[in-house]
Protein backbone atom coordinates (compact mmCIF):
# COMPACT_ATOMS: atom_id res chain seq x y z
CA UNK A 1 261.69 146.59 100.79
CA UNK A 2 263.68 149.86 101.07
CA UNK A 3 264.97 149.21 97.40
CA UNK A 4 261.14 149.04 96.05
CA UNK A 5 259.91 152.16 98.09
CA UNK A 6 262.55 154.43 96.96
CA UNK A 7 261.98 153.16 93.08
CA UNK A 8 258.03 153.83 93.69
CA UNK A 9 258.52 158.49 93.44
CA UNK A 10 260.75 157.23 90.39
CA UNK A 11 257.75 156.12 88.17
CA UNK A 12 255.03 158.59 88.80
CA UNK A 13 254.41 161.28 91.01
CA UNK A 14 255.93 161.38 94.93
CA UNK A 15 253.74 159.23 96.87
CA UNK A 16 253.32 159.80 100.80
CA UNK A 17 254.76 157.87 103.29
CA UNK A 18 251.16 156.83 104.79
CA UNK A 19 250.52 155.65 101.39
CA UNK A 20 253.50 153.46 100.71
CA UNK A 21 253.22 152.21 104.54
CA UNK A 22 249.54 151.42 103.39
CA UNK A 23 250.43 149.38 100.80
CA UNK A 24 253.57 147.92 102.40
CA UNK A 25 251.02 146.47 105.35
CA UNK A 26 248.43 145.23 102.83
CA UNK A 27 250.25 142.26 101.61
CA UNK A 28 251.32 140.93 104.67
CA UNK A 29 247.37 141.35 106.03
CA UNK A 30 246.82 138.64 103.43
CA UNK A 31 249.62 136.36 103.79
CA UNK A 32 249.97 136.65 107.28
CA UNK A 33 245.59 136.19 107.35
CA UNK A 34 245.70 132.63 105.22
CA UNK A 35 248.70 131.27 107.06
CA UNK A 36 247.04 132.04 110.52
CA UNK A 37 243.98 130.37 109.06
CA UNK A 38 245.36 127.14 107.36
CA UNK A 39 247.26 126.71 110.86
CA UNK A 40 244.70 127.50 113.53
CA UNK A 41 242.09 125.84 111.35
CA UNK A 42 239.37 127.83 113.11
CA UNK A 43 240.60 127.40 117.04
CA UNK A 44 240.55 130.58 119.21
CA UNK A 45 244.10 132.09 119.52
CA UNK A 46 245.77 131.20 122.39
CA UNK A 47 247.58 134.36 123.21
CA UNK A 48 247.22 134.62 127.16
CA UNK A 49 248.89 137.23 128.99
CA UNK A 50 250.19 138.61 125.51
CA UNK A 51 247.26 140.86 124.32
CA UNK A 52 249.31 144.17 125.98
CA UNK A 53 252.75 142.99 124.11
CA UNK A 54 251.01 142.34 120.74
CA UNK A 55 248.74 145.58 120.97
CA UNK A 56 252.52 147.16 122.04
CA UNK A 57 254.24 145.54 119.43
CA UNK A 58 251.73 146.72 116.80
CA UNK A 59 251.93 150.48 118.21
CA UNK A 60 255.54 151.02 118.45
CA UNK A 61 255.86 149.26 115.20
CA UNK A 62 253.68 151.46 113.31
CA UNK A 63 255.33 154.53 114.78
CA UNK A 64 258.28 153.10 114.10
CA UNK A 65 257.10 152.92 109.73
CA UNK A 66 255.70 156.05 109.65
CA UNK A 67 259.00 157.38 111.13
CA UNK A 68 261.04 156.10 109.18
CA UNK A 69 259.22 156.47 106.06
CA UNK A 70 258.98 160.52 106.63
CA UNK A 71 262.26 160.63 107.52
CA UNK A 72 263.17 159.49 104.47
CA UNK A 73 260.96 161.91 102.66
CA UNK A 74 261.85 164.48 104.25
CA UNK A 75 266.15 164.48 105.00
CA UNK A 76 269.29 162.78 103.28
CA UNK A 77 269.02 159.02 102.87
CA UNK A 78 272.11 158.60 105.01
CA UNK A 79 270.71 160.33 107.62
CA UNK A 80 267.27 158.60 107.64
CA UNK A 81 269.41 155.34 107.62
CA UNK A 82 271.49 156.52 110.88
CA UNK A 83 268.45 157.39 112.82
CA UNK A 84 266.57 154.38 111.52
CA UNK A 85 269.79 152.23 112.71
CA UNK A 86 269.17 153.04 116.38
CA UNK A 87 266.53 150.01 116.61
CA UNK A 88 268.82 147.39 117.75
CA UNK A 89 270.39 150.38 120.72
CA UNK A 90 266.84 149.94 122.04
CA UNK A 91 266.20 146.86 121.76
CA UNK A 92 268.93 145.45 123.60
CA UNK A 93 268.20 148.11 126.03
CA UNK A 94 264.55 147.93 126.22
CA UNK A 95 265.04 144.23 126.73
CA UNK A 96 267.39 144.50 129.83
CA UNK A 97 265.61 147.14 131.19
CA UNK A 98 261.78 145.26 130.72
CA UNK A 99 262.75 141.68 130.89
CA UNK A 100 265.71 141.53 132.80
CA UNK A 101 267.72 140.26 129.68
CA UNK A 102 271.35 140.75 130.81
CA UNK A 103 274.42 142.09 127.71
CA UNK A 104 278.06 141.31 128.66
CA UNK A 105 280.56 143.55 127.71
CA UNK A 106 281.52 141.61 124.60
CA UNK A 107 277.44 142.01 123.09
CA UNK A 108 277.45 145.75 123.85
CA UNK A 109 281.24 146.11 121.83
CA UNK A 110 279.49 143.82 118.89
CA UNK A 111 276.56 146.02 118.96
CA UNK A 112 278.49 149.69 119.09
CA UNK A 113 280.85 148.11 116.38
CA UNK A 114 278.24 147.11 113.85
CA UNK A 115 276.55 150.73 114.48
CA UNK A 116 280.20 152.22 113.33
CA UNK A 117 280.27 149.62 110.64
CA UNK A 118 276.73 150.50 109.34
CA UNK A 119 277.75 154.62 109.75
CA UNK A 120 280.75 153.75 107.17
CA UNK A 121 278.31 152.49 104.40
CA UNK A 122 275.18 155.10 105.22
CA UNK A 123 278.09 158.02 105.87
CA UNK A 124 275.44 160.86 107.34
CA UNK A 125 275.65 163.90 106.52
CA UNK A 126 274.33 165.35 109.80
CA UNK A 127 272.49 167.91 107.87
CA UNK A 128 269.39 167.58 110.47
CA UNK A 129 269.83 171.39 111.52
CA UNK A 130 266.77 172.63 109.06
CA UNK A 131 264.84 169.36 109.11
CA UNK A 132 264.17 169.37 112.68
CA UNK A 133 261.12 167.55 112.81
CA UNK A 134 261.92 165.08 110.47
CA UNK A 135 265.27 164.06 111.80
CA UNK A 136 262.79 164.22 114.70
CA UNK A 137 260.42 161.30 113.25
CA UNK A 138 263.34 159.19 112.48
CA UNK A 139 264.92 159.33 115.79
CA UNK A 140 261.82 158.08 117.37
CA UNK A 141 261.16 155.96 114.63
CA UNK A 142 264.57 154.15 115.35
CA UNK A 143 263.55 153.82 118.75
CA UNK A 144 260.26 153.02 118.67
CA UNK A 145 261.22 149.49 116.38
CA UNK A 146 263.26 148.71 118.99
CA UNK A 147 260.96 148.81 121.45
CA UNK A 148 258.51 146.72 118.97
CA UNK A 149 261.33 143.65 118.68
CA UNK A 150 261.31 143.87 122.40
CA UNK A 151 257.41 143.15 122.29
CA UNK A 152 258.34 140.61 119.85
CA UNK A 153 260.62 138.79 122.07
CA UNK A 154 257.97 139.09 124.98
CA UNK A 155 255.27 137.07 122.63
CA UNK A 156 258.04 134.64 121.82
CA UNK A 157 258.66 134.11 125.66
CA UNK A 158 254.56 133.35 125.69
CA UNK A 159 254.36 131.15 122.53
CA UNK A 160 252.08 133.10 120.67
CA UNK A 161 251.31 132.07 116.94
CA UNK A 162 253.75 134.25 114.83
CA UNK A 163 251.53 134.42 111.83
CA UNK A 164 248.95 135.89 114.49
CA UNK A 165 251.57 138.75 115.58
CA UNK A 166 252.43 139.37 112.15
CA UNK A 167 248.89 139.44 111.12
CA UNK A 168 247.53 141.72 113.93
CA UNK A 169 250.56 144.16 113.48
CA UNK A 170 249.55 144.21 110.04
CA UNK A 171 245.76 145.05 109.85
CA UNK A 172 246.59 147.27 113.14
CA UNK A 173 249.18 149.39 110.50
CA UNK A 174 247.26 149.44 107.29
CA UNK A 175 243.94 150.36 109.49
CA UNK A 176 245.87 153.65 111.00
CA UNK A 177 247.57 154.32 107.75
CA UNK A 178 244.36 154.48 105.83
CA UNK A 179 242.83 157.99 107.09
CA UNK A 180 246.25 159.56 106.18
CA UNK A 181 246.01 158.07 103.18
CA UNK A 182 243.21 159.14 101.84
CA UNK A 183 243.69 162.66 103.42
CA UNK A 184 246.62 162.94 100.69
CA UNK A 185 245.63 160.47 98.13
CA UNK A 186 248.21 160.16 95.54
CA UNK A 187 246.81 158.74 92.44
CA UNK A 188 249.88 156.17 91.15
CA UNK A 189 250.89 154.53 88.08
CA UNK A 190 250.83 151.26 87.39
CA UNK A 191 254.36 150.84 87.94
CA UNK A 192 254.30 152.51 90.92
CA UNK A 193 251.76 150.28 92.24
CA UNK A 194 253.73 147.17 91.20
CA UNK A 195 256.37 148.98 92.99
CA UNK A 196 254.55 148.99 96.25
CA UNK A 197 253.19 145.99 96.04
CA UNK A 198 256.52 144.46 95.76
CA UNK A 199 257.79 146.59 98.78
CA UNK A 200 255.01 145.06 100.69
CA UNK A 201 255.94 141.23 100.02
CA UNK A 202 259.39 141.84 100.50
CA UNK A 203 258.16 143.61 103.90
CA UNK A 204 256.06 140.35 104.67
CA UNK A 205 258.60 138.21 104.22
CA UNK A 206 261.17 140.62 106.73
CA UNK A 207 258.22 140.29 109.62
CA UNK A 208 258.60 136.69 109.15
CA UNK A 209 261.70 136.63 109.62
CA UNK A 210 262.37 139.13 112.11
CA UNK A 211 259.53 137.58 114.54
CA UNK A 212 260.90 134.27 114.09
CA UNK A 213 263.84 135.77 114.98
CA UNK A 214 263.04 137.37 118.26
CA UNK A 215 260.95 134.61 119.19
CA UNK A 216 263.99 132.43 119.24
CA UNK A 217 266.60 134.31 120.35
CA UNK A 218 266.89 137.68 122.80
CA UNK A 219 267.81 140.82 121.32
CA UNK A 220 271.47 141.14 122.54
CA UNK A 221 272.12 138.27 120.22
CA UNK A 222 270.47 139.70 116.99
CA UNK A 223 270.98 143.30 117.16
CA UNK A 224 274.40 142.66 115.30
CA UNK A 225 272.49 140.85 112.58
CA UNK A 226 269.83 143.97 111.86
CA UNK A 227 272.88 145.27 110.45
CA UNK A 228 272.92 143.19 107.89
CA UNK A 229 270.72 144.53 105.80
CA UNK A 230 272.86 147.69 104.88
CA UNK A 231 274.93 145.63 103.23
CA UNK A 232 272.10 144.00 101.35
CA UNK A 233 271.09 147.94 100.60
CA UNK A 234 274.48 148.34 99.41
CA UNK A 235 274.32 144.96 96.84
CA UNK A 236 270.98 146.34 95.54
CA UNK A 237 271.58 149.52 95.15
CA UNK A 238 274.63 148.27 92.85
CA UNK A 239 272.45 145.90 90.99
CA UNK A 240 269.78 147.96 91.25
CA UNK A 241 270.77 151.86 90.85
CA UNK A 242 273.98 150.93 89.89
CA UNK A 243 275.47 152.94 92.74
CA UNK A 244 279.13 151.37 93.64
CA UNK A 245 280.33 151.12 97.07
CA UNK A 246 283.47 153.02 97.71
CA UNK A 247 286.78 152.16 100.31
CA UNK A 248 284.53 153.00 103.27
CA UNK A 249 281.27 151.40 102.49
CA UNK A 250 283.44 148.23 102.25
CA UNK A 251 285.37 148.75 105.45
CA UNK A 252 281.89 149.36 107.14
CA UNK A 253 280.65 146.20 105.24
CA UNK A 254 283.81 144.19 106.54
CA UNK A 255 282.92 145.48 110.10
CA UNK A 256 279.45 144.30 109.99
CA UNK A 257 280.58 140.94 109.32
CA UNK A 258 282.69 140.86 111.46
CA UNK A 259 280.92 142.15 114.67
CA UNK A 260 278.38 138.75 113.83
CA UNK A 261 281.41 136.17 113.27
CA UNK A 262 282.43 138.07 117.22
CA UNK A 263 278.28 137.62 118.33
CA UNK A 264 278.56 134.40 117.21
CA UNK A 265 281.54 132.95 118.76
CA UNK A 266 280.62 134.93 122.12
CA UNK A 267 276.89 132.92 122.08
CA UNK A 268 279.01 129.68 121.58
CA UNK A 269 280.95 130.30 123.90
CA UNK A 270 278.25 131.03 126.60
């Protein structure tokens, strides 16, 4: 997803982030609508006691896109990744804090070492000194998808339908992305809107995932894992932009590894 909605300002003219987070949300509204519908078959949802989490969930989570995305508009990529990066920080504490999900000493060394492992490949510049409100946005951004995966887990702990969280996150997203949008309507290319619509599978597929995720397990176990995915920024930004990692983006690469081989073996040994 990040790999499609930094190629979108290369093929036409720079699009806003309301825009991209428009289209980004519009695919999964679909997806997310027909697989809620070919599994409920026409019941009601079942969601008792989770209508505050889900309407939670789909708050923090959109203040947590909108964020990032101007963040990333606005300040160094490796900066927007840093701040963006503080997600699983409060999760795990957002979860022991709101459900009473407890982090041995072991999780919380996993956790600070994948954040050091991740600040090797992003390396930030800390140039946030004249971008104030935008390093701004992408602090709370950071925060505020942590605070979403903690919903997450919450609706997992209930059993409600996960195409039904991903779908009302969705349409609750696109819905408050649309007046910005059309306040600063960027007419695109057809590339560009390729682009975006690309961005916004690869984002459906990630809610899947991640909501599957935090339905399963609690957040002191995964927060390692959201890592991952700077080294799969790293990989396509090789294939992609040709951009090849240096000694410390593979020493931070080798860290995050190995802080979820540690999370692992900890869980197992549980």
């Amino acid at each position: 997803m990040g790999m499609f909605v930094r190629l979108a300002d290369d093929f036409g003219g720079a699009v806003s982030p309301f825009q991209k987070s428009f289209f980004r949300n519009l695919v999964a509204v679909f997806v997310a609508g027909a697989l809620f519908c070919r599994k409920c078959k026409g019941e009601s949802v079942k969601c008792k006691g989770g209508w505050g989490p889900l309407v939670w969930r789909s708050i923090f989570g959109t203040i947590g896109i909108f964020g990032n995305f101007y963040a990333l508009s606005h300040i160094p990529l490796g900066d927007a990744c840093m701040l963006n990066k503080l997600s699983p920080f409060a999760a795990v504490l957002a979860s022991w804090a709101l459900l009473g999900e407890r982090v041995t000493a072991w999780q919380g060394m996993a956790v600070v070492g994948a954040f050091v492992g991740a600040m090797f490949v992003v390396k930030p510049g800390f140039a946030l000194a004249g971008e104030a409100v935008a390093a701004f946005a992408g602090f709370v951004g950071g925060v505020s998808a942590g605070l979403a995966y903690t919903c997450v887990r919450r609706l997992g702990i209930l059993k409600v339908e996960p195409s039904f969280i991903v779908l009302f996150f969705s349409a609750f997203s696109t819905f408050a992305s649309l007046p910005f949008m059309l306040f600063n309507y960027q007419p695109m290319t057809s590339a560009q809107l390729l682009i975006l619509l690309g961005a916004g599978v690869a984002a459906t597929v990630g809610q899947f995932g991640i909501t599957a995720a935090y339905r399963l397990a609690r957040p002191r176990e995964l927060a390692v894992y959201d890592y991952s995915n700077v080294a799969f920024a790293a990989m396509f930004g090789f294939l992609v932009f040709g951009q090849v990692p240096d000694a410390f983006s593979w020493l931070g690469i080798a860290i995050i590894v190995a802080m979820g081989v540690i999370m692992h073996r900890v869980k197992r040994h549980e």
